[in-house]
Protein backbone atom coordinates (compact mmCIF):
# COMPACT_ATOMS: atom_id res chain seq x y z
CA UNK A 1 102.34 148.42 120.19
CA UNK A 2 100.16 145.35 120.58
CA UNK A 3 101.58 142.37 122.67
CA UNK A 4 101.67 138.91 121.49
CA UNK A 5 99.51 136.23 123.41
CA UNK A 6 102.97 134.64 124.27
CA UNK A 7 104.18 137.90 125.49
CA UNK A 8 101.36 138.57 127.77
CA UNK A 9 101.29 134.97 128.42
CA UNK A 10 105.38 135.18 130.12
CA UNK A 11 104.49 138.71 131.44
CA UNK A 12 101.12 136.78 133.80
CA UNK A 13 103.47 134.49 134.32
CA UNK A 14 106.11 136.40 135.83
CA UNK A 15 103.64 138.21 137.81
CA UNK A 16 101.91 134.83 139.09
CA UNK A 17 105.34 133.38 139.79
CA UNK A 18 106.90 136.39 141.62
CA UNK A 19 109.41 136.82 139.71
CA UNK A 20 110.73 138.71 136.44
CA UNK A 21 110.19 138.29 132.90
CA UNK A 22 113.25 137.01 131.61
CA UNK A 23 113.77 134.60 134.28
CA UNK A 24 110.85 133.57 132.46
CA UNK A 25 111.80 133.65 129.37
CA UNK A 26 114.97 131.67 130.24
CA UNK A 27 113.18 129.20 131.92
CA UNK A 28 110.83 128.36 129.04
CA UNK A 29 113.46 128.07 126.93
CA UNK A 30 115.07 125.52 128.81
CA UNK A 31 117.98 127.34 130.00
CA UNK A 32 120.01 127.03 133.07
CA UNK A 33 118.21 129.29 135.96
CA UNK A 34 119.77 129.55 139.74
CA UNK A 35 117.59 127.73 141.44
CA UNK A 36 115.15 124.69 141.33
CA UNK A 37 112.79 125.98 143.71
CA UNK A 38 112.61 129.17 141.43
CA UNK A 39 112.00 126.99 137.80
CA UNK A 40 109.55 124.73 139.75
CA UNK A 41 107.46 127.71 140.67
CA UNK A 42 107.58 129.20 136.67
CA UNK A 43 106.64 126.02 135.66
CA UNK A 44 103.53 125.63 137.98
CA UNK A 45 102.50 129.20 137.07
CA UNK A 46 102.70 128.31 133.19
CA UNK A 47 100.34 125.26 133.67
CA UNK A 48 98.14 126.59 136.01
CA UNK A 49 97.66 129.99 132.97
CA UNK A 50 98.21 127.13 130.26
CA UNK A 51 100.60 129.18 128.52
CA UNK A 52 101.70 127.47 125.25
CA UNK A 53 104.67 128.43 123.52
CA UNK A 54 104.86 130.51 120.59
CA UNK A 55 106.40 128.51 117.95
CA UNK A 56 106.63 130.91 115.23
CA UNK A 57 108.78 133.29 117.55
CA UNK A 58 111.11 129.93 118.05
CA UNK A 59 111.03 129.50 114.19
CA UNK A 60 112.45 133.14 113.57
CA UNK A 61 114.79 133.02 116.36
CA UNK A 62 116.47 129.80 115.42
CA UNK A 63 115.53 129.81 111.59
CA UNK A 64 113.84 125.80 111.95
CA UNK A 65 110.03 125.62 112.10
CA UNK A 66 110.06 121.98 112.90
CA UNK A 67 107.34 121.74 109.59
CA UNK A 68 108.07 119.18 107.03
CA UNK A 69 106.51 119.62 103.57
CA UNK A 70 105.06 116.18 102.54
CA UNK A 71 103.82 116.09 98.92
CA UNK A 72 102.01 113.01 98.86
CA UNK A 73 98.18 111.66 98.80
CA UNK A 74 96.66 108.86 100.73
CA UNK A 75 96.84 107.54 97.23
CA UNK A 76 96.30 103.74 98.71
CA UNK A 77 96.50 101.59 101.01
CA UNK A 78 100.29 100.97 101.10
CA UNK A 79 100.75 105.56 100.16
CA UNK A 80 98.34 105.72 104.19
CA UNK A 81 100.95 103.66 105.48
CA UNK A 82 103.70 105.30 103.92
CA UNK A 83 102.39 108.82 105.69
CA UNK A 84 101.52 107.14 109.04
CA UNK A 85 105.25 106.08 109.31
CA UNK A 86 106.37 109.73 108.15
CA UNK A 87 103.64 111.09 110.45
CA UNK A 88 104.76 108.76 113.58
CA UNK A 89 108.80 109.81 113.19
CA UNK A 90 107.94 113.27 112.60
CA UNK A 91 105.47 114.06 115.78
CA UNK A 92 108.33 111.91 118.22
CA UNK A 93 110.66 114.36 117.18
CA UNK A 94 108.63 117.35 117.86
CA UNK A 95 107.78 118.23 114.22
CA UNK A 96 104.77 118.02 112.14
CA UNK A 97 104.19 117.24 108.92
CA UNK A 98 102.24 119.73 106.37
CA UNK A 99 100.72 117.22 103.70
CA UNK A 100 100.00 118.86 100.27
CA UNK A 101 99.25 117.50 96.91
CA UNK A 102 98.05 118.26 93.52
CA UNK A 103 96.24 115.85 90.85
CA UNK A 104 93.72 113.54 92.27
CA UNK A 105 93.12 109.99 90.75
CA UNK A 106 91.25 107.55 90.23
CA UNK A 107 87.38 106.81 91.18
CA UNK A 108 84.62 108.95 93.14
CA UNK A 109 83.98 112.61 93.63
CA UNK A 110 86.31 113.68 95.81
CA UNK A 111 89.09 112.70 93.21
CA UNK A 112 87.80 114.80 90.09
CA UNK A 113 90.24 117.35 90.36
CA UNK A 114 92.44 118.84 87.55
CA UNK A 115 96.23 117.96 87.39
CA UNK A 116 98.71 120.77 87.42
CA UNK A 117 99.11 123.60 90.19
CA UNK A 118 102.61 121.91 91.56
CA UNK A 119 103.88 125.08 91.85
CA UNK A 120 101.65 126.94 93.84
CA UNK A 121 101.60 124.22 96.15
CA UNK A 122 105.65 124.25 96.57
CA UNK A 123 105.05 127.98 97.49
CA UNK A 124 102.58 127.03 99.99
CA UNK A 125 104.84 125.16 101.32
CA UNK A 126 107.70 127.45 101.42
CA UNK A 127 105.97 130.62 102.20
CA UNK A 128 105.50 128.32 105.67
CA UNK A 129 109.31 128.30 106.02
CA UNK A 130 109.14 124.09 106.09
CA UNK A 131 112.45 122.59 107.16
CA UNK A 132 112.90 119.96 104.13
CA UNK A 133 110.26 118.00 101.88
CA UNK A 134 109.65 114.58 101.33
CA UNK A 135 107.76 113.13 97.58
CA UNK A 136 106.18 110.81 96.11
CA UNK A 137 107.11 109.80 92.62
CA UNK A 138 104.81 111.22 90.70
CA UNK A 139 105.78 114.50 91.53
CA UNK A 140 109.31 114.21 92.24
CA UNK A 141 109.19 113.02 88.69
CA UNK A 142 108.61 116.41 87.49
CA UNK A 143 112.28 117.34 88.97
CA UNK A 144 113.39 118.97 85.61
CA UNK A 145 110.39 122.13 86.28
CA UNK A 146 110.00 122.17 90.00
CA UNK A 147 112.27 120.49 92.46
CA UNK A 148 114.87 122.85 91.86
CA UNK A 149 112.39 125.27 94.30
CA UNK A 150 113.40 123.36 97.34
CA UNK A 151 117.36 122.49 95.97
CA UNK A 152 117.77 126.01 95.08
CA UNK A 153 116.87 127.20 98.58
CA UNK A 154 119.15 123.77 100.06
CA UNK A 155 116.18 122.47 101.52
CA UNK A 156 116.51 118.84 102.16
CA UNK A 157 114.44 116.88 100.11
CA UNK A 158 113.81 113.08 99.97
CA UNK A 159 112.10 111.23 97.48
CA UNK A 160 110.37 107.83 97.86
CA UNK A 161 110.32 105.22 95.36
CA UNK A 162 111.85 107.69 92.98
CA UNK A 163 115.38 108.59 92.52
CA UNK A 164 116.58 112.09 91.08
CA UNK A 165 119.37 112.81 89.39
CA UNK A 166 122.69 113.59 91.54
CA UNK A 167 122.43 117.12 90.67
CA UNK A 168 119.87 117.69 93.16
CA UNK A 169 121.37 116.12 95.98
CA UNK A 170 118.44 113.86 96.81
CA UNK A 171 118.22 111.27 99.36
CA UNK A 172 115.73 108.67 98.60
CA UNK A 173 113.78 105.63 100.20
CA UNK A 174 112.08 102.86 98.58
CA UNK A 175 111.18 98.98 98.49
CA UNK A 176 113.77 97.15 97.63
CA UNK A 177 112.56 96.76 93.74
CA UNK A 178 114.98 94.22 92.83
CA UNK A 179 115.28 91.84 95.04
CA UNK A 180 111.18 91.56 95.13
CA UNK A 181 111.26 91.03 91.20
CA UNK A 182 114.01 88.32 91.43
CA UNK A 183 111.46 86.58 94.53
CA UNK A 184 109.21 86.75 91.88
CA UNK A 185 110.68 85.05 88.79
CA UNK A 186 112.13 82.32 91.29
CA UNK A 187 108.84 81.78 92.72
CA UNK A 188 107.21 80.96 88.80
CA UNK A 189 110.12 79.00 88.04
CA UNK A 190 110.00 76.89 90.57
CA UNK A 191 106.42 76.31 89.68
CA UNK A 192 107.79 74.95 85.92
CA UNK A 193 106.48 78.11 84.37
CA UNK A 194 108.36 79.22 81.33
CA UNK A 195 105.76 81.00 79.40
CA UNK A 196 105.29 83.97 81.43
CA UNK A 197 104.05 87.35 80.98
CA UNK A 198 104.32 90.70 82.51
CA UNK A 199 102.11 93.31 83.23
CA UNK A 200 104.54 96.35 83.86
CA UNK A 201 104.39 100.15 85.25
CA UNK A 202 105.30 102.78 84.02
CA UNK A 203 109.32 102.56 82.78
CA UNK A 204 110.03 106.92 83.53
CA UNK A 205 109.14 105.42 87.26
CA UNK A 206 112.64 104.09 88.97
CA UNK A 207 110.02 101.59 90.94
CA UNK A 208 108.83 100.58 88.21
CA UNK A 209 111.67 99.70 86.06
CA UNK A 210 113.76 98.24 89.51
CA UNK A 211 110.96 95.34 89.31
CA UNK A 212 111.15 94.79 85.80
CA UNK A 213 114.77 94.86 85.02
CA UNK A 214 115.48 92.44 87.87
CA UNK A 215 112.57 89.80 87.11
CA UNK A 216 113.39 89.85 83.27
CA UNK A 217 117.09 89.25 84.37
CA UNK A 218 116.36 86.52 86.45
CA UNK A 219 114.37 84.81 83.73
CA UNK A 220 116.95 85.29 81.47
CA UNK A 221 118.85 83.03 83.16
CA UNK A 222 116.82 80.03 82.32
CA UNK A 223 117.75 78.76 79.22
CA UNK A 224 113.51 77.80 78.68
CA UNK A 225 112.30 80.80 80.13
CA UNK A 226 110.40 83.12 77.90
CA UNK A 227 108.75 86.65 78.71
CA UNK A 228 106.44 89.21 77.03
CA UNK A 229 106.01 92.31 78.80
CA UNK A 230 103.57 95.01 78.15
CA UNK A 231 103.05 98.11 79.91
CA UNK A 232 100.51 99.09 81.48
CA UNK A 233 98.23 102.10 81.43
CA UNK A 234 97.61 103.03 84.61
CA UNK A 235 95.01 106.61 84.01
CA UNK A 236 91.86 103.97 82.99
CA UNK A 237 89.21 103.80 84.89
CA UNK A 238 90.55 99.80 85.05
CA UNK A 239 94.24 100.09 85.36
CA UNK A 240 95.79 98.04 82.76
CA UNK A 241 92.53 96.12 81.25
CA UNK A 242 93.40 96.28 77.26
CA UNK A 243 96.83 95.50 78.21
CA UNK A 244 95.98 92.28 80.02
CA UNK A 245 93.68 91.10 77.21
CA UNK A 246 96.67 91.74 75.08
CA UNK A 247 98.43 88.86 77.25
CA UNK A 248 95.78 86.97 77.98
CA UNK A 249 95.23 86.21 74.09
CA UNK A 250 98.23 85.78 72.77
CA UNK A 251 98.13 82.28 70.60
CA UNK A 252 100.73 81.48 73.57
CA UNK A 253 99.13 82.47 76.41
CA UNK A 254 101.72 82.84 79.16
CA UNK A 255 101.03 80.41 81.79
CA UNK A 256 101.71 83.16 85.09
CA UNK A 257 101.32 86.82 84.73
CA UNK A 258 103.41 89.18 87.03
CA UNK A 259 101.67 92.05 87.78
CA UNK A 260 103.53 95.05 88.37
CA UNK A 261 101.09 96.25 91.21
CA UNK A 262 98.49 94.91 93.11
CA UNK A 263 95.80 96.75 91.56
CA UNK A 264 97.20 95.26 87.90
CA UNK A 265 96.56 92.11 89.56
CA UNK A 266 92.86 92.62 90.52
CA UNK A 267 92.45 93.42 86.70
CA UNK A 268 94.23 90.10 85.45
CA UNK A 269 91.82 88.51 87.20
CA UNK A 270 88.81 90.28 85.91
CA UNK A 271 89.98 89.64 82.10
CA UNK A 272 90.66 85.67 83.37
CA UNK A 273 87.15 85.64 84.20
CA UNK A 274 86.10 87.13 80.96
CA UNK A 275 88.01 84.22 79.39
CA UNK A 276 86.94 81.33 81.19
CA UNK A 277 90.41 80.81 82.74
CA UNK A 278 91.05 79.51 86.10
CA UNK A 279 93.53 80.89 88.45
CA UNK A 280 95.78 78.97 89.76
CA UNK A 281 94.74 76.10 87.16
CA UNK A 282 95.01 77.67 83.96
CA UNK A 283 96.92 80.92 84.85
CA UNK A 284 99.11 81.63 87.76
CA UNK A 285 99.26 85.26 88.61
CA UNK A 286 101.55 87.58 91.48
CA UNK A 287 101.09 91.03 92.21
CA UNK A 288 103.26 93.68 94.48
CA UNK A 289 102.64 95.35 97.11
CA UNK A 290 100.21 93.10 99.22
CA UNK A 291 97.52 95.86 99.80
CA UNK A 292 94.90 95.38 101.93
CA UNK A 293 92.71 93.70 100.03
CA UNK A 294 94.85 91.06 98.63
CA UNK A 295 94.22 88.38 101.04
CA UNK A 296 90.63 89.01 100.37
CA UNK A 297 90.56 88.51 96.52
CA UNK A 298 89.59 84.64 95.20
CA UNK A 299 91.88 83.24 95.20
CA UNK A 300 94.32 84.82 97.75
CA UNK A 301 96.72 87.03 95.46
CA UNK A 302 100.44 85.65 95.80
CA UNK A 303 102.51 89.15 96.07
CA UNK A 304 105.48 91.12 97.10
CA UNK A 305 104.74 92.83 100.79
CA UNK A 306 105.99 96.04 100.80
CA UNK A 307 106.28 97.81 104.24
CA UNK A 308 104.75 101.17 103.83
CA UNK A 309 105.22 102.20 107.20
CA UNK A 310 108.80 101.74 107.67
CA UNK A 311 108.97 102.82 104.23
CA UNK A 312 107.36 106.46 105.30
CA UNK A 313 109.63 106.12 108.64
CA UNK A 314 112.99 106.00 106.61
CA UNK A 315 111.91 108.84 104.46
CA UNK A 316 111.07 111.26 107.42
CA UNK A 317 114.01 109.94 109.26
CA UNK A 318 116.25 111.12 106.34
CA UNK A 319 115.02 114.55 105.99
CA UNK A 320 114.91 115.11 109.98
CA UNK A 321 118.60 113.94 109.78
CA UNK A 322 119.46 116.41 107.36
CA UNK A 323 117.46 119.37 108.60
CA UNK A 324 118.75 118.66 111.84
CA UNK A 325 122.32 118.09 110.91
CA UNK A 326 122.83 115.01 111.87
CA UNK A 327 123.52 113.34 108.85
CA UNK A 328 126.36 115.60 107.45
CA UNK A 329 127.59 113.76 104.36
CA UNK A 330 127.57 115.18 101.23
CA UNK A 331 126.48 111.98 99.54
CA UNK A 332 123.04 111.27 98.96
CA UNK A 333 121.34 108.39 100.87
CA UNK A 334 119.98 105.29 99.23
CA UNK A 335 117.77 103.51 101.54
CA UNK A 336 116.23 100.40 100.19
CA UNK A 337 113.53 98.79 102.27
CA UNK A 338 112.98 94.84 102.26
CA UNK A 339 110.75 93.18 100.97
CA UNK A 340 108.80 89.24 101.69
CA UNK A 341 107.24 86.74 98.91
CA UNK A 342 103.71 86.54 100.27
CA UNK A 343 102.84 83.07 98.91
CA UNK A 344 99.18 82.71 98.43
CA UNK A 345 96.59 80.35 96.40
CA UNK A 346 96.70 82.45 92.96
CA UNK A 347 100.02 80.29 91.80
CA UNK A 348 100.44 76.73 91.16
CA UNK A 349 102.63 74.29 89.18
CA UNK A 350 102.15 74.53 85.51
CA UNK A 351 99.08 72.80 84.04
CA UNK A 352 100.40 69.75 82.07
């Protein structure tokens, strides 16, 4: 039979040390031993061979592999700081995160890739023996086919900016949609706008819809207020462009546009420029998320800061609590994240 490099590894140790092999063992471990002087001396001998433990051993033995499945890209800037936050939790606490995901989007080479293959990631991920999951919502949208490979196995699994349906027993983490959507209708109002318009996500998405519900129902409340919402498509090469012409040519133009993401916002722009309008002068327009370039457009984009990071924090926070048991409750988590009105130079008072 062929010894392990860990095996060996305790058995040099032992040997370098003066003493036997499972005093080594329980030392390494981190289990009580008779005397300091003895533990000091295993300890030296282990750094002085390097010895590194052999984790996959540990996983067997305790049935945890400190590995948490991530299925989410570096889709943008706010999805990096989303998986910096996950990734920062997750290494403090001794774990590490495997990041997976399928269909690539949007511009350049290294983003022509085929959708589809969800499931032979989720195998990748549990042939690894991962501790819990965490998603993003355009795959934990596909609950109804796949999720039920981690529930089915009581994996935890945590969604972000998505919620599923209770059956699963999902936790989830997210923005806090509404209350950045009622920022936003408060903001135009106060600006005298009453012809507004709305470039929207996608309404299957639970962020999505959280924005748009709450802003309509905040304009709602004034009496003057009118909105027309479109949705947008967001698999062009321009996220949204025919939709925002659509808005932007109506015989009554909306004087503000509320773009349901940053990126919608960049393309608002581009058809105002195609029209001759002026932003803030003629058309007032607020994005959300307050990516990294949105300081950086002309004018300054007015939006809704999301926090990525603590966003991604929460998320691996949740799942550590669950694999780890310390969150026992059977109920699933809601945590909402909040958000701040980033006023900029792309909104004004209503022309007159």
């Amino acid at each position: 039979m062929i010894s392990s490099p860990s095996q060996i590894s305790q058995k040099r140790i032992a040997k370098e040390a003066g003493v036997s092999q499972s005093t080594v063992s329980l030392i390494l471990s981190g289990r009580g031993i008779s005397s300091d002087e003895t533990r000091d001396r295993v300890l030296a001998a282990a750094e002085r061979l390097k010895y590194r433990p052999n984790l996959l051993v540990h996983g067997i033995q305790t049935g945890k592999t400190k590995m948490i499945g991530v299925m989410a890209p570096p889709f943008d800037f706010y999805w990096s700081e989303v998986l910096y936050g996950i990734h920062d939790v997750l290494t403090a606490a001794d774990h590490v995160p495997i990041n997976v995901w399928t269909a690539h989007s949007g511009p350049g080479p290294r983003r022509k890739h085929a959708p589809g293959g969800e499931l032979a990631q989720i195998h990748r991920l549990l042939d690894r023996r991962i501790d819990g999951v965490i998603l993003w919502p355009t795959f934990a949208s596909l609950f109804s086919e796949h999720v039920h490979e981690f529930s089915s196995r009581d994996l935890p699994v945590v969604t972000i900016d998505h919620e599923l349906p209770p059956a699963f027993g999902a936790d989830s983490v997210g923005s806090d949609e509404a209350a950045g959507g009622h920022m936003v209708a408060e903001h135009l109002l106060s600006l005298g706008h009453i012809r507004i318009g709305q470039l929207a996500g996608p309404s299957e998405q639970a962020w999505s819809h959280g924005r748009r519900e709450s802003f309509e129902q905040t304009l709602q409340q004034n009496n003057h207020a009118t909105c027309v919402t479109v949705q947008a498509n967001l698999l062009t090469p321009i996220q949204g462009l025919e939709q925002a012409r659509e808005l932007l040519t109506l015989r009554e133009r909306p004087t503000a546009i509320f773009a349901a993401t940053d990126p919608l916002a960049k393309t608002v722009y581009h058809v105002a420029a195609e029209l001759g309008l002026r932003i803030p002068q003629d058309l007032s327009v607020v994005g959300f998320a307050d990516d990294d370039f949105a300081n950086e457009m002309s004018p300054p984009l007015t939006t809704v800061r999301q926090s990525g990071y603590e966003t991604g924090r929460e998320a691996a926070k949740l799942v550590l609590g669950r694999s780890l048991g310390t969150i026992l409750t059977g109920r699933t988590q809601r945590v909402r994240v909040p958000v701040e009105l980033i006023v900029r130079q792309s909104t004004g008072p209503v022309s007159t």
